[in-house]
C-alpha atoms as a PDB file:
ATOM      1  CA  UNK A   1     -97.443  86.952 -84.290  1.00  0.00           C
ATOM      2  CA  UNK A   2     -94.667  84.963 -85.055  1.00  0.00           C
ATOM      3  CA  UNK A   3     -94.602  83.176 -88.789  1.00  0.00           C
ATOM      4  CA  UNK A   4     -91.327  80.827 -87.427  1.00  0.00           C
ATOM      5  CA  UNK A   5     -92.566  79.647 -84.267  1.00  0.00           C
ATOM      6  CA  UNK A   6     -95.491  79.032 -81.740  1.00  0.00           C
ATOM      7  CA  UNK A   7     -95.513  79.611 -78.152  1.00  0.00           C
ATOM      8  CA  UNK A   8     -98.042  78.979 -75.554  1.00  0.00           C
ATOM      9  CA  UNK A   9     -98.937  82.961 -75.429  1.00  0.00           C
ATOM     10  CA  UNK A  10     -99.603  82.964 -79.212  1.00  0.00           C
ATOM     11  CA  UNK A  11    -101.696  79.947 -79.029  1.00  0.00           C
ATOM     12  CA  UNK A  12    -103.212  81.291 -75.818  1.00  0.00           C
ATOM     13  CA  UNK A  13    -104.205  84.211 -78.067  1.00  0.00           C
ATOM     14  CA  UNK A  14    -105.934  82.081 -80.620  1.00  0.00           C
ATOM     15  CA  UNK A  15    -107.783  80.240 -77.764  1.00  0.00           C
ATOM     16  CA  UNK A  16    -109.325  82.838 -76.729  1.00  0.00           C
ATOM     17  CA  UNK A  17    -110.603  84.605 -80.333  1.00  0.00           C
ATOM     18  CA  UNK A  18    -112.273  81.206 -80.835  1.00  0.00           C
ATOM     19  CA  UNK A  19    -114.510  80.350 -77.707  1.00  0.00           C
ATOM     20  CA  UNK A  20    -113.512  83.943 -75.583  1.00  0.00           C
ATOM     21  CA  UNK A  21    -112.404  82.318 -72.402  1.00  0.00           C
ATOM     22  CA  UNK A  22    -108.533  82.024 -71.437  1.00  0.00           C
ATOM     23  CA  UNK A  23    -108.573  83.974 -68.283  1.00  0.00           C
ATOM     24  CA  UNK A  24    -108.054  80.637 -66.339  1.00  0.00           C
ATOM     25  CA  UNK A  25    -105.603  78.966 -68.866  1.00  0.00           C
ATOM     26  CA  UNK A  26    -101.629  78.764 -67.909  1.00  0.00           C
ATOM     27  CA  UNK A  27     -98.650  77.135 -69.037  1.00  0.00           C
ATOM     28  CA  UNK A  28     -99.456  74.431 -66.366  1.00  0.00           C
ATOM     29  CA  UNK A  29    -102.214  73.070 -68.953  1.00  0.00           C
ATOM     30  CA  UNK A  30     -99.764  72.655 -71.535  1.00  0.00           C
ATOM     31  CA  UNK A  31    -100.206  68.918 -71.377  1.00  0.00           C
ATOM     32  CA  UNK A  32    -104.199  68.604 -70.192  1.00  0.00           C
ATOM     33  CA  UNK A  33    -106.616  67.246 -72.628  1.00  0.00           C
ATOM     34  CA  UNK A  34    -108.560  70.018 -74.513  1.00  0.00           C
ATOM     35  CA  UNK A  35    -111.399  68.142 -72.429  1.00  0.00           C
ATOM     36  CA  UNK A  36    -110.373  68.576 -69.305  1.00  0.00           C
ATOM     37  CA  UNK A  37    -109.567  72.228 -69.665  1.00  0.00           C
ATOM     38  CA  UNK A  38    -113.209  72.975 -71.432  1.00  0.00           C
ATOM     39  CA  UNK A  39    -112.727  72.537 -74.731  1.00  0.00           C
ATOM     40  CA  UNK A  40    -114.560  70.208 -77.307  1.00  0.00           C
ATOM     41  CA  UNK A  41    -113.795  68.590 -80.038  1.00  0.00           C
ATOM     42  CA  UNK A  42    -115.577  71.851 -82.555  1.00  0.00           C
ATOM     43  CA  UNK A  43    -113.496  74.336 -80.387  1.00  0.00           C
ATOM     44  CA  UNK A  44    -110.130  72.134 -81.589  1.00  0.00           C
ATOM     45  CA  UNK A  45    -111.501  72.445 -84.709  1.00  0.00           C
ATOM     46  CA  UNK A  46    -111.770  75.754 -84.660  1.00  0.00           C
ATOM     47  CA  UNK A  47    -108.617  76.749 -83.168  1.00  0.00           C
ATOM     48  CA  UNK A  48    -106.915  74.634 -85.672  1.00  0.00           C
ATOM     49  CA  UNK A  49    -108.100  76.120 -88.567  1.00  0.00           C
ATOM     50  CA  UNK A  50    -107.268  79.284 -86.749  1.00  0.00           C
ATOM     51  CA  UNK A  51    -103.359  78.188 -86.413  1.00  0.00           C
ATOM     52  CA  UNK A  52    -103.376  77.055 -90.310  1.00  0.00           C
ATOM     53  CA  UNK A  53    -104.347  80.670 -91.332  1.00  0.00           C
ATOM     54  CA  UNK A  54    -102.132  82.225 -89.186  1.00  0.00           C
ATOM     55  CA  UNK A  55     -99.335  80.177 -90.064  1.00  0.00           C
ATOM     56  CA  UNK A  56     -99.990  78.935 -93.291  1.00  0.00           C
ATOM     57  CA  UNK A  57     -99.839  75.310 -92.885  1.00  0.00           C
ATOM     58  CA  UNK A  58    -101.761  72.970 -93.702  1.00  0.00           C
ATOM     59  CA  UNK A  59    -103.157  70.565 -91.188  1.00  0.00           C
ATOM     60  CA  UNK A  60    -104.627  66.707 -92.133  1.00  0.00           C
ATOM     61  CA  UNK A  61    -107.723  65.964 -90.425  1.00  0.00           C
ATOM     62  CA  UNK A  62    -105.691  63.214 -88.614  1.00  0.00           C
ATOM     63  CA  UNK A  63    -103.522  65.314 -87.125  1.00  0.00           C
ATOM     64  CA  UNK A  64    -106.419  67.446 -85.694  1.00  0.00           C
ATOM     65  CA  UNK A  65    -107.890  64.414 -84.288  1.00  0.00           C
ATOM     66  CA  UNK A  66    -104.167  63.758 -83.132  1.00  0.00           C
ATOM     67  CA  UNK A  67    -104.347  67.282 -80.857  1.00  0.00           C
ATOM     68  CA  UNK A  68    -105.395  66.281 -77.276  1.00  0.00           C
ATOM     69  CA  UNK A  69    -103.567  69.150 -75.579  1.00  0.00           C
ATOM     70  CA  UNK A  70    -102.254  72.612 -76.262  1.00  0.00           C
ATOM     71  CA  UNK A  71     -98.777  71.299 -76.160  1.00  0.00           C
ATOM     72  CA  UNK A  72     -99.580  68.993 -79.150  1.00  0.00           C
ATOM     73  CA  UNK A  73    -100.894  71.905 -81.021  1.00  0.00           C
ATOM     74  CA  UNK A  74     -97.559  73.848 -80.398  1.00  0.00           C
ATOM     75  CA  UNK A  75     -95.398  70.894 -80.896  1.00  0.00           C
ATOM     76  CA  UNK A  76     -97.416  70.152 -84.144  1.00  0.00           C
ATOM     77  CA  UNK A  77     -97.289  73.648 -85.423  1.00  0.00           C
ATOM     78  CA  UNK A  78     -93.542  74.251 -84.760  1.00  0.00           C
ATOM     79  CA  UNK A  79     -92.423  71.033 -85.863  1.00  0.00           C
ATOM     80  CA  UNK A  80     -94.459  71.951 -89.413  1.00  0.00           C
ATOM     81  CA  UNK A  81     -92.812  75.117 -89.399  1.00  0.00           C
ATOM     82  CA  UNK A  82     -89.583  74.207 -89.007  1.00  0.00           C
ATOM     83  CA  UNK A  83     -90.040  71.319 -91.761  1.00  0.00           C
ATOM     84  CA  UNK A  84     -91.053  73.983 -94.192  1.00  0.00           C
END
């Protein structure tokens, strides 16, 4: 996995170690609440705590609560990385 940037497939990837279902996820969710794809609020968790060990960041408990979709979990991510 990348250490420099995150795309959907490598989050995709991370989805699916936490909760085991991704079969039915695409890039069209990108923007869906976490919600409304079948994910709640302790699967976020756990994918973001996921993300920061893969990537070494460090994420505030605001910004979790600030990631309603996948795409704000990639834009999050990369704009951390690319800060660092």
């Amino acid at each position: 996995m990348s250490s420099t940037t995150m795309t959907f497939g490598d989050l995709k990837e991370i989805m699916s170690r936490c909760t085991g279902e991704t079969e039915e996820l695409s890039e069209e969710h990108l923007g869906a609440d976490f919600t409304d794809i079948g994910y709640d609020s302790l699967a976020v968790l756990e994918i973001a705590s996921q993300v920061q060990r893969e990537y070494g960041l460090q994420i505030p408990d605001e910004a979790i609560e600030e990631m309603n979709s996948p795409q704000d979990v990639i834009d999050y991510v990369n704009t951390s990385l690319a800060a660092a």
